[in-house]
N, C-alpha and C. Protein backbone atom coordinates (compact mmCIF):
# COMPACT_ATOMS: atom_id res chain seq x y z
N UNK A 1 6.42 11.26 21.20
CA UNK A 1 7.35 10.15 21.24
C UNK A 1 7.23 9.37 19.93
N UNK A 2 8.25 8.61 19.44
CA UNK A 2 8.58 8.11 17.99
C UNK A 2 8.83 6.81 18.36
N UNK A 3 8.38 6.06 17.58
CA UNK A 3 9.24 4.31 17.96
C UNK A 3 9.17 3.92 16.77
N UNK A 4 10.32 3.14 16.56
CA UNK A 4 11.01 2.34 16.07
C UNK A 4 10.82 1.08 16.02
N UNK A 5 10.45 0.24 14.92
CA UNK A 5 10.26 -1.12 14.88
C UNK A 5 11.25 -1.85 13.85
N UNK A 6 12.13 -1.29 13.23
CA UNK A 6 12.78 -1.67 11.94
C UNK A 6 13.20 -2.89 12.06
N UNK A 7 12.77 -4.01 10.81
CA UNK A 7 12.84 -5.12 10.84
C UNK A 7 12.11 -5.73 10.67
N UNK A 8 10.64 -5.79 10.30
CA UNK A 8 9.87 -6.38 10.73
C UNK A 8 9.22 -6.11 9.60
N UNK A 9 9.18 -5.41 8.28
CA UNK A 9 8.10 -4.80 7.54
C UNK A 9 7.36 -6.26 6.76
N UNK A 10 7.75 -6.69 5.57
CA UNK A 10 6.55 -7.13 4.77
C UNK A 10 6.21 -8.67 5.13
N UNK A 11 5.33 -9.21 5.83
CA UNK A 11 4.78 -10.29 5.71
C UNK A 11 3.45 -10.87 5.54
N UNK A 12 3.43 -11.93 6.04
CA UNK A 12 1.99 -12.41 5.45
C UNK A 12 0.94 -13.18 6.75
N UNK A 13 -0.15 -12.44 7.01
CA UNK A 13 -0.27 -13.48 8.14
C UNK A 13 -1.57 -14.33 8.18
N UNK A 14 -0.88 -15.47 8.51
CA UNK A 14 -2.11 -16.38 7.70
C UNK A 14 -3.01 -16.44 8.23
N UNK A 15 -3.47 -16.27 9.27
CA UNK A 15 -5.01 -16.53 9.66
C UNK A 15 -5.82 -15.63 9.25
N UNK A 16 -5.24 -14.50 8.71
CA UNK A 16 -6.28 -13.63 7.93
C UNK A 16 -6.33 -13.78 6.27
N UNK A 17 -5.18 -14.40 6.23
CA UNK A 17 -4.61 -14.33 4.44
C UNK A 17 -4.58 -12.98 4.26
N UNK A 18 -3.82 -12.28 4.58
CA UNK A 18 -3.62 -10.44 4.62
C UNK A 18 -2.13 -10.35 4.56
N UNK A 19 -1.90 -9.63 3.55
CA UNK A 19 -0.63 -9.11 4.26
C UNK A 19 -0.44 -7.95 4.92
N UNK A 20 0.84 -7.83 5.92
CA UNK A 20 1.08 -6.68 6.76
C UNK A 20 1.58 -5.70 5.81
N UNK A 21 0.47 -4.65 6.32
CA UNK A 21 0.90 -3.50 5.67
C UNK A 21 1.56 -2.80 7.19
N UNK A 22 3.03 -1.59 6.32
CA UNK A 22 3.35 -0.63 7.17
C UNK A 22 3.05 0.85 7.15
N UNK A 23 3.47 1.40 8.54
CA UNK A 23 3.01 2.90 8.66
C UNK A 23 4.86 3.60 8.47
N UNK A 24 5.27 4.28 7.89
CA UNK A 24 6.45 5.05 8.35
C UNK A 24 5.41 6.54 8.75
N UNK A 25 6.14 6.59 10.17
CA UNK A 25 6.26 8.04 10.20
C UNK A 25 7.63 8.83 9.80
N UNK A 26 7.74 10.05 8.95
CA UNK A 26 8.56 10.46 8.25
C UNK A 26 8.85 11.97 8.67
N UNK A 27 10.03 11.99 8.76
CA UNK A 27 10.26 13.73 9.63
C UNK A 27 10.18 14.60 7.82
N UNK A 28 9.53 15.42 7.50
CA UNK A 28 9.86 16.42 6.24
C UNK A 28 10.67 17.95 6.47
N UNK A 29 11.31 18.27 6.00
CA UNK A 29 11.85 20.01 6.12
C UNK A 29 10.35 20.53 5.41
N UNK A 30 10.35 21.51 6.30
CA UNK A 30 9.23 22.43 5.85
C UNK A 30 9.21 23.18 5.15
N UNK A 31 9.44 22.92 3.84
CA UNK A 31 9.87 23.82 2.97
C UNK A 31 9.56 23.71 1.39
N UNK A 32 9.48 24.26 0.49
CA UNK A 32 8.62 24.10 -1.05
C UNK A 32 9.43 22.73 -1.61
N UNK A 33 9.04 21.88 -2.01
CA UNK A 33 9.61 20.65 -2.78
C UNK A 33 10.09 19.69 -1.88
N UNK A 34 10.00 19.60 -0.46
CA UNK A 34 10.05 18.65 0.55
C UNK A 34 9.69 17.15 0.22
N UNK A 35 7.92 17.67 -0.09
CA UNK A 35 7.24 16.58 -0.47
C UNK A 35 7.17 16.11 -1.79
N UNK A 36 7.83 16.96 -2.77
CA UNK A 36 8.14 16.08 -4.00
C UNK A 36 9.10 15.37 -4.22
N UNK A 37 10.29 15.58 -2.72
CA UNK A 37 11.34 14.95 -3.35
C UNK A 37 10.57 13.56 -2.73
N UNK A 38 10.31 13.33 -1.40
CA UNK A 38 9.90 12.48 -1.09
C UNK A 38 9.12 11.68 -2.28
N UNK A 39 8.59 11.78 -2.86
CA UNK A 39 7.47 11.19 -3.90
C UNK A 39 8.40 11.02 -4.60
N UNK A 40 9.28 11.60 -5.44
CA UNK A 40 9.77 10.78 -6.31
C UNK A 40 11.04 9.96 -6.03
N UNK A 41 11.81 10.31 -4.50
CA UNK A 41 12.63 9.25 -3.95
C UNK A 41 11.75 7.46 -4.33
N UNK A 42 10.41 7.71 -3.67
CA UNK A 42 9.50 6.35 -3.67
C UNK A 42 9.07 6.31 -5.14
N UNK A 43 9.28 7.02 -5.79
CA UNK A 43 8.42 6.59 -7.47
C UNK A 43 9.85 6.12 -7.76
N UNK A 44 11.16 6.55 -7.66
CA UNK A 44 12.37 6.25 -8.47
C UNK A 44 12.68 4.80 -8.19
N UNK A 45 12.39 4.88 -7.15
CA UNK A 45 12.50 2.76 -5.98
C UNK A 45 11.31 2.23 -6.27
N UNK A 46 10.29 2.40 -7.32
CA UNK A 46 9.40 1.46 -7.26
C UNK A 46 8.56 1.10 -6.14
N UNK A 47 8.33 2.27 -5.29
CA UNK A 47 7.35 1.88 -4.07
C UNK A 47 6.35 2.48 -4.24
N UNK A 48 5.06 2.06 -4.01
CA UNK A 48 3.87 2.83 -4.20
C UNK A 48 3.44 2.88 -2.73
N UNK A 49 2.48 4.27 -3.05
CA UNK A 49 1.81 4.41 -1.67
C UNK A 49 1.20 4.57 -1.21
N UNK A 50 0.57 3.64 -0.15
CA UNK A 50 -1.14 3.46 -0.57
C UNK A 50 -1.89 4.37 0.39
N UNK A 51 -1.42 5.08 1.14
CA UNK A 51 -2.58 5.96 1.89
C UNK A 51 -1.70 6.89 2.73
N UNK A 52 -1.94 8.02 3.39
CA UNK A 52 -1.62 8.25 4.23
C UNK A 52 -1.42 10.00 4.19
N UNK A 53 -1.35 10.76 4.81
CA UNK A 53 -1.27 12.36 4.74
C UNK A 53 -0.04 12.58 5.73
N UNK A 54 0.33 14.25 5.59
CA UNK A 54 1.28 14.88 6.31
C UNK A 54 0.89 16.46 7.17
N UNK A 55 1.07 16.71 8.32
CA UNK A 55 0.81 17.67 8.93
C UNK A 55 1.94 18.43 9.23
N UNK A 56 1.87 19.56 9.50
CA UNK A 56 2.50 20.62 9.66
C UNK A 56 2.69 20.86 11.12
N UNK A 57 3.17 20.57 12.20
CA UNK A 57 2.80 20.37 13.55
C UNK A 57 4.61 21.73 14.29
N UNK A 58 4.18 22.52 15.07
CA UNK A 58 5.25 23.43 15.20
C UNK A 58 6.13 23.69 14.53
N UNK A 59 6.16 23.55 13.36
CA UNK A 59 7.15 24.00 12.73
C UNK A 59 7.95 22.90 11.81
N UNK A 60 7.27 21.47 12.09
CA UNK A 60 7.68 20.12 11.46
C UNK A 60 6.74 19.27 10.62
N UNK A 61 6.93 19.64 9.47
CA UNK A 61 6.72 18.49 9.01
C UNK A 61 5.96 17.04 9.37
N UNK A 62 5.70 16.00 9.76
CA UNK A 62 5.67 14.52 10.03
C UNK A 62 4.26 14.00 9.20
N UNK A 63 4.84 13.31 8.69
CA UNK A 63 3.82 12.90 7.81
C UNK A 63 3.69 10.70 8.47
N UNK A 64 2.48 10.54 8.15
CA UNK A 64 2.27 8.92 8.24
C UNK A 64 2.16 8.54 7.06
N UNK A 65 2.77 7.48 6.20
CA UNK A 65 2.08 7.14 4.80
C UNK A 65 2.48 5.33 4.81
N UNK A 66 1.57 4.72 4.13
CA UNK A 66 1.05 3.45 4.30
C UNK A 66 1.71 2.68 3.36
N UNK A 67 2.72 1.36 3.60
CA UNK A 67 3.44 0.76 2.21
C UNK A 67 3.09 -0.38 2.83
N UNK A 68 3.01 -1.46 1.38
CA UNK A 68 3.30 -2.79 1.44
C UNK A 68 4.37 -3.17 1.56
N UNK A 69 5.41 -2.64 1.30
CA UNK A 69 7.07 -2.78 1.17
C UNK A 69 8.02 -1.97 2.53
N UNK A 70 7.34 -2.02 3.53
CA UNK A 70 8.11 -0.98 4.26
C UNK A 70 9.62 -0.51 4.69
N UNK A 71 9.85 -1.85 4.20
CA UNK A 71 12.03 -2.45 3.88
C UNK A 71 12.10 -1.21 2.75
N UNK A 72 11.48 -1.49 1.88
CA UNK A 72 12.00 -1.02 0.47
C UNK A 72 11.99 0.78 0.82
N UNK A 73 10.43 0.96 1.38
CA UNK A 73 9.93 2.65 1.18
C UNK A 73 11.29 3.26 2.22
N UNK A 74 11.71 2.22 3.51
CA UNK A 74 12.50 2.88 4.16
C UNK A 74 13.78 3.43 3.95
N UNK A 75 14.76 1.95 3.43
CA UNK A 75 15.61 2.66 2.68
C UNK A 75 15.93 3.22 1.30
N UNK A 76 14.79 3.24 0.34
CA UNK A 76 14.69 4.45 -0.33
C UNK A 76 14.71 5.83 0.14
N UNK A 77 14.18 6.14 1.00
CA UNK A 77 13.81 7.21 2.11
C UNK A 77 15.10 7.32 2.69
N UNK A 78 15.73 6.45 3.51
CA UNK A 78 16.95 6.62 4.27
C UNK A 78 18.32 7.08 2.97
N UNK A 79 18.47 6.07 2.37
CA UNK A 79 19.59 6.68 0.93
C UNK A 79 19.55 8.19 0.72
N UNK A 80 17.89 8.37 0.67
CA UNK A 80 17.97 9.90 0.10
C UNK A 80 18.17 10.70 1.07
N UNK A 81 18.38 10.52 2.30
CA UNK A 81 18.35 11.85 3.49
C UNK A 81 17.50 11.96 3.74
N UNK A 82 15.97 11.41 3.76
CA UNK A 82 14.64 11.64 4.53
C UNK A 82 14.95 10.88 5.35
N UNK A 83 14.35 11.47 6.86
CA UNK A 83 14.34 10.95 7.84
C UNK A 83 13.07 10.15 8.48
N UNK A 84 13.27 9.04 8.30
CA UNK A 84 12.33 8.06 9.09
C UNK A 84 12.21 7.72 10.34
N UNK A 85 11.20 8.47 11.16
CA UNK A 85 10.56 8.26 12.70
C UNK A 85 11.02 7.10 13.08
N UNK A 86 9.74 6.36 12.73
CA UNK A 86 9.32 5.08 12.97
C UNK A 86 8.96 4.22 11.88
N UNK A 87 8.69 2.51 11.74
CA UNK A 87 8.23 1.96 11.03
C UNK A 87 7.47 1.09 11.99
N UNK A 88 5.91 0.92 11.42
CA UNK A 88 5.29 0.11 12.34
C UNK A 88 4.05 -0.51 11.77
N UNK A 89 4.07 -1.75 12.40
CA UNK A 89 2.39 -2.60 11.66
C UNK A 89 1.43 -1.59 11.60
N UNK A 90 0.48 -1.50 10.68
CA UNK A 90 -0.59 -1.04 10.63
C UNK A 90 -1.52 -1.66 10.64
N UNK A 91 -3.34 -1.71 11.05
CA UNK A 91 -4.00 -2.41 11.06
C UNK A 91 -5.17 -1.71 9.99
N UNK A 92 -5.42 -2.76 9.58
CA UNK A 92 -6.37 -2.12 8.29
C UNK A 92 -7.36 -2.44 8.49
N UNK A 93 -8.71 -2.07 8.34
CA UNK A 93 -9.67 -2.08 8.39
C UNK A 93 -11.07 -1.15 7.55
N UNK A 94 -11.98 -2.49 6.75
CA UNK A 94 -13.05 -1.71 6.13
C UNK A 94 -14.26 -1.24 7.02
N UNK A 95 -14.84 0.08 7.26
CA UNK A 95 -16.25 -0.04 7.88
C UNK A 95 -16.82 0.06 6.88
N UNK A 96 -18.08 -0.57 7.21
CA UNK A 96 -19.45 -0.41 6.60
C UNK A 96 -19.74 1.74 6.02
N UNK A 97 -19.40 1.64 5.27
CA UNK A 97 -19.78 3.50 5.32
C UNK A 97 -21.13 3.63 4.40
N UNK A 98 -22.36 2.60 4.91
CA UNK A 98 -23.56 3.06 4.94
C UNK A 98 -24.05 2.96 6.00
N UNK A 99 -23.39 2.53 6.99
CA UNK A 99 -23.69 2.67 8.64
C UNK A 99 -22.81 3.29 9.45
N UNK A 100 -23.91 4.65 9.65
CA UNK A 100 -23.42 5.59 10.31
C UNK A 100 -22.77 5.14 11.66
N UNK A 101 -21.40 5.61 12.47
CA UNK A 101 -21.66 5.29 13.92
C UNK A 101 -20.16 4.41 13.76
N UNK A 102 -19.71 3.99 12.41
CA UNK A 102 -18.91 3.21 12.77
C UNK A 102 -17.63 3.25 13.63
N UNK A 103 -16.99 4.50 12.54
CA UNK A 103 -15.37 5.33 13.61
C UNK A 103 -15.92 5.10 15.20
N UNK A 104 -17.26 5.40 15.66
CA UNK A 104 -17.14 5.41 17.00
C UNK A 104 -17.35 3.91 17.41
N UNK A 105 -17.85 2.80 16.78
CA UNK A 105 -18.04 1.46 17.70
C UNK A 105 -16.62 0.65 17.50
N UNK A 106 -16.02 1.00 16.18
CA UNK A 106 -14.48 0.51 16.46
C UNK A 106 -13.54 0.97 17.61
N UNK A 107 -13.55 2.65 17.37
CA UNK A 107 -12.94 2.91 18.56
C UNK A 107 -12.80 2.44 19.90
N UNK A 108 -14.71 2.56 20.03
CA UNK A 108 -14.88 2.10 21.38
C UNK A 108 -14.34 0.12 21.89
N UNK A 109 -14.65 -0.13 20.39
CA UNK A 109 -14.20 -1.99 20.59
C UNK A 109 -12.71 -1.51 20.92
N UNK A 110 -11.48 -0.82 20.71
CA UNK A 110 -10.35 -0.95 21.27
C UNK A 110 -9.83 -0.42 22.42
N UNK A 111 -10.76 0.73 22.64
CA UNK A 111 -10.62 1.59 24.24
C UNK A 111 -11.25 0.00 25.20
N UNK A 112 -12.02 -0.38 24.95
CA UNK A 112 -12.80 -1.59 25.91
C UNK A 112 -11.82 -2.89 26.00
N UNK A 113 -10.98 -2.52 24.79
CA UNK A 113 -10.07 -4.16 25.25
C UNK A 113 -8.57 -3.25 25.18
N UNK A 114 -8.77 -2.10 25.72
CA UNK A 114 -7.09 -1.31 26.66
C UNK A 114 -6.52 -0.95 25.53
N UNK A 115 -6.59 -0.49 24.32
CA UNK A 115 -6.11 -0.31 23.21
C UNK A 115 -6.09 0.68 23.04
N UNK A 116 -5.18 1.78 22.97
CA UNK A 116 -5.23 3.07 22.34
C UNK A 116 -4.96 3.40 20.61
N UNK A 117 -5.69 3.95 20.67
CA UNK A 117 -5.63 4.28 18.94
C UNK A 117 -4.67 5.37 18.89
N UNK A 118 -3.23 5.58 18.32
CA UNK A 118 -2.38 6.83 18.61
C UNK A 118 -2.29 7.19 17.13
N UNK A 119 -2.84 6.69 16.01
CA UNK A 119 -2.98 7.64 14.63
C UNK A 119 -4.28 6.79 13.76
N UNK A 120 -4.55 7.74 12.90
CA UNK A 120 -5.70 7.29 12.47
C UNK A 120 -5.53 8.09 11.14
N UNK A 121 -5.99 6.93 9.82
CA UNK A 121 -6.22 7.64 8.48
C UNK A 121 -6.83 6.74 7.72
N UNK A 122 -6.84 7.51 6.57
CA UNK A 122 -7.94 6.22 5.35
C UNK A 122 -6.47 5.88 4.20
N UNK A 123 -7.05 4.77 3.44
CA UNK A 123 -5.41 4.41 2.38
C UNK A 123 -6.71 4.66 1.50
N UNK A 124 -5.64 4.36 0.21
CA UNK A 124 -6.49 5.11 -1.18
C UNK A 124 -7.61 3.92 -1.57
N UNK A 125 -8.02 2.57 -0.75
CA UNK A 125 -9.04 2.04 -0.79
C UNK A 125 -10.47 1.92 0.01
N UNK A 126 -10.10 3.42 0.71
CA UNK A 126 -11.23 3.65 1.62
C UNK A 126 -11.21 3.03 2.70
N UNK A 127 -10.35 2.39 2.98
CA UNK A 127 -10.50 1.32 4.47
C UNK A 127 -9.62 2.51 5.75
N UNK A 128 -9.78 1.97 6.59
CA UNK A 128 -9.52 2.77 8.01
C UNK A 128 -8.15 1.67 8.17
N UNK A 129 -6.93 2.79 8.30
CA UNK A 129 -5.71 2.62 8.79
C UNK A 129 -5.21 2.96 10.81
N UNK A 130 -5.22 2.10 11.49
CA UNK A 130 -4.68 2.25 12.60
C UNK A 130 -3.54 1.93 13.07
N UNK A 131 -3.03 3.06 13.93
CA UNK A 131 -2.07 2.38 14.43
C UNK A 131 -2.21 2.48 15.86
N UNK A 132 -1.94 1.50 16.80
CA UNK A 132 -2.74 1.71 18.10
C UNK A 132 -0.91 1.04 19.42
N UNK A 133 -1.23 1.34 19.89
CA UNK A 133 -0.11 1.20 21.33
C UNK A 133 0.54 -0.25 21.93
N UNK A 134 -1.25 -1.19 21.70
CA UNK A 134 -0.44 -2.78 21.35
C UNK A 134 -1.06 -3.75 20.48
N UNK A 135 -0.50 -3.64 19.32
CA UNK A 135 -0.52 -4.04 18.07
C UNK A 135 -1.45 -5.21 18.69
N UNK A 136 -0.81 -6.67 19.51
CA UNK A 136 -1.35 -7.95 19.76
C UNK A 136 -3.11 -7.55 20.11
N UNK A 137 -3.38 -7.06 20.73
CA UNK A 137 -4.36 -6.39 21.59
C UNK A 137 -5.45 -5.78 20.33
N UNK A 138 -4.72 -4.98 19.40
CA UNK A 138 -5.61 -4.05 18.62
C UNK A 138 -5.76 -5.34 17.33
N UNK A 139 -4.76 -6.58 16.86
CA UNK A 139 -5.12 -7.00 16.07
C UNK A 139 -6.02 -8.15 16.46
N UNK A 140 -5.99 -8.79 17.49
CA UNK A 140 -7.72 -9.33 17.83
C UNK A 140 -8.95 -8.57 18.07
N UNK A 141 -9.06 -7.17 18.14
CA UNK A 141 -10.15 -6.53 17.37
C UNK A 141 -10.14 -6.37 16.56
N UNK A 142 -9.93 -6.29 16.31
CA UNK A 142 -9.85 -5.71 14.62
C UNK A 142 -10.11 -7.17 13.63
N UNK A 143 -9.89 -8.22 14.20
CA UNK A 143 -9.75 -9.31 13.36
C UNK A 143 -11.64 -9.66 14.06
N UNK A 144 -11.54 -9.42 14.98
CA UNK A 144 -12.92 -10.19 15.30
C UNK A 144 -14.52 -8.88 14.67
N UNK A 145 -13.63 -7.98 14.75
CA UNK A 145 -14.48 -6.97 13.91
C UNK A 145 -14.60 -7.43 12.34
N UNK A 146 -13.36 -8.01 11.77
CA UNK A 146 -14.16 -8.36 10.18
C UNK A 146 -14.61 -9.49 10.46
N UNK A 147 -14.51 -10.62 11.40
CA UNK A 147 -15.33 -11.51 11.17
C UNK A 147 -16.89 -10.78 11.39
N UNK A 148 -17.66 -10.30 12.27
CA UNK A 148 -18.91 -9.58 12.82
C UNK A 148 -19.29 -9.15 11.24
N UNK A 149 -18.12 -8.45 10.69
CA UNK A 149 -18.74 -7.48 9.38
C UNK A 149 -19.13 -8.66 7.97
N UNK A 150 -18.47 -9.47 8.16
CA UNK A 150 -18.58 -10.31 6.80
C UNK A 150 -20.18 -10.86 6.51
């Protein structure tokens, strides 16, 4: 299942002083130069992109990739004929990666407060990208997790 949030991409939210970063999930043709056009649709619009990979799943394409601009990456993407899933908050997060154990005590902090984690990746600053089932829910862990870490 795919959802749709369009509308909602770049803001700022103050109690963290963070801004919202987004996830597009992106349908690709499976086929040689798919993913370059994609890349340079977003290099030609001035969008950079900060994390995210693409799988090959029956025969499709779908890739997750991580923007600050998610207005902009979308309809760059939409103009050109790539097809965009979904657009949705992402929650960012650094672990400690000299303490082993972490992927599993975050996890478990969002399974314990009803949170499903439904994608998971790193952006090109090493931090842990989620996207989880209810955003409200996953962003008071996640927020009370960097306070614990600071």
């Amino acid at each position: 299942m795919f959802y749709r949030e369009f509308g909602k991409n770049l803001g700022y939210n103050r109690s963290t002083g963070e801004y919202i970063m987004r996830d597009l999930t992106i349908r690709l043709e499976n086929r040689p130069g798919a993913m370059a056009e994609m890349g340079e649709t977003l290099g030609a619009a001035g969008v950079s992109v900060e994390g995210g990979g693409a799988w090959l799943f029956e025969g499709t394409v779908v890739a997750h990739f991580l923007f600050e601009d998610g207005d902009a990456a979308r309809n760059a993407l939409e103009t050109a004929g790539i097809e965009v899933l979904a657009d949705r908050e992402a929650l960012v997060q650094k672990l400690r990666q000299d303490q082993p154990g972490q992927l599993g005590k975050i996890s478990r902090a969002m399974a314990d407060a009803g949170v499903n984690i439904e994608v998971l990746y790193s952006d090109h600053q090493n931090q842990l990208i989620l996207l989880v089932d209810d955003i409200e829910k996953g962003r008071a862990v996640s927020d009370e997790w960097k306070k614990r870490s600071l």
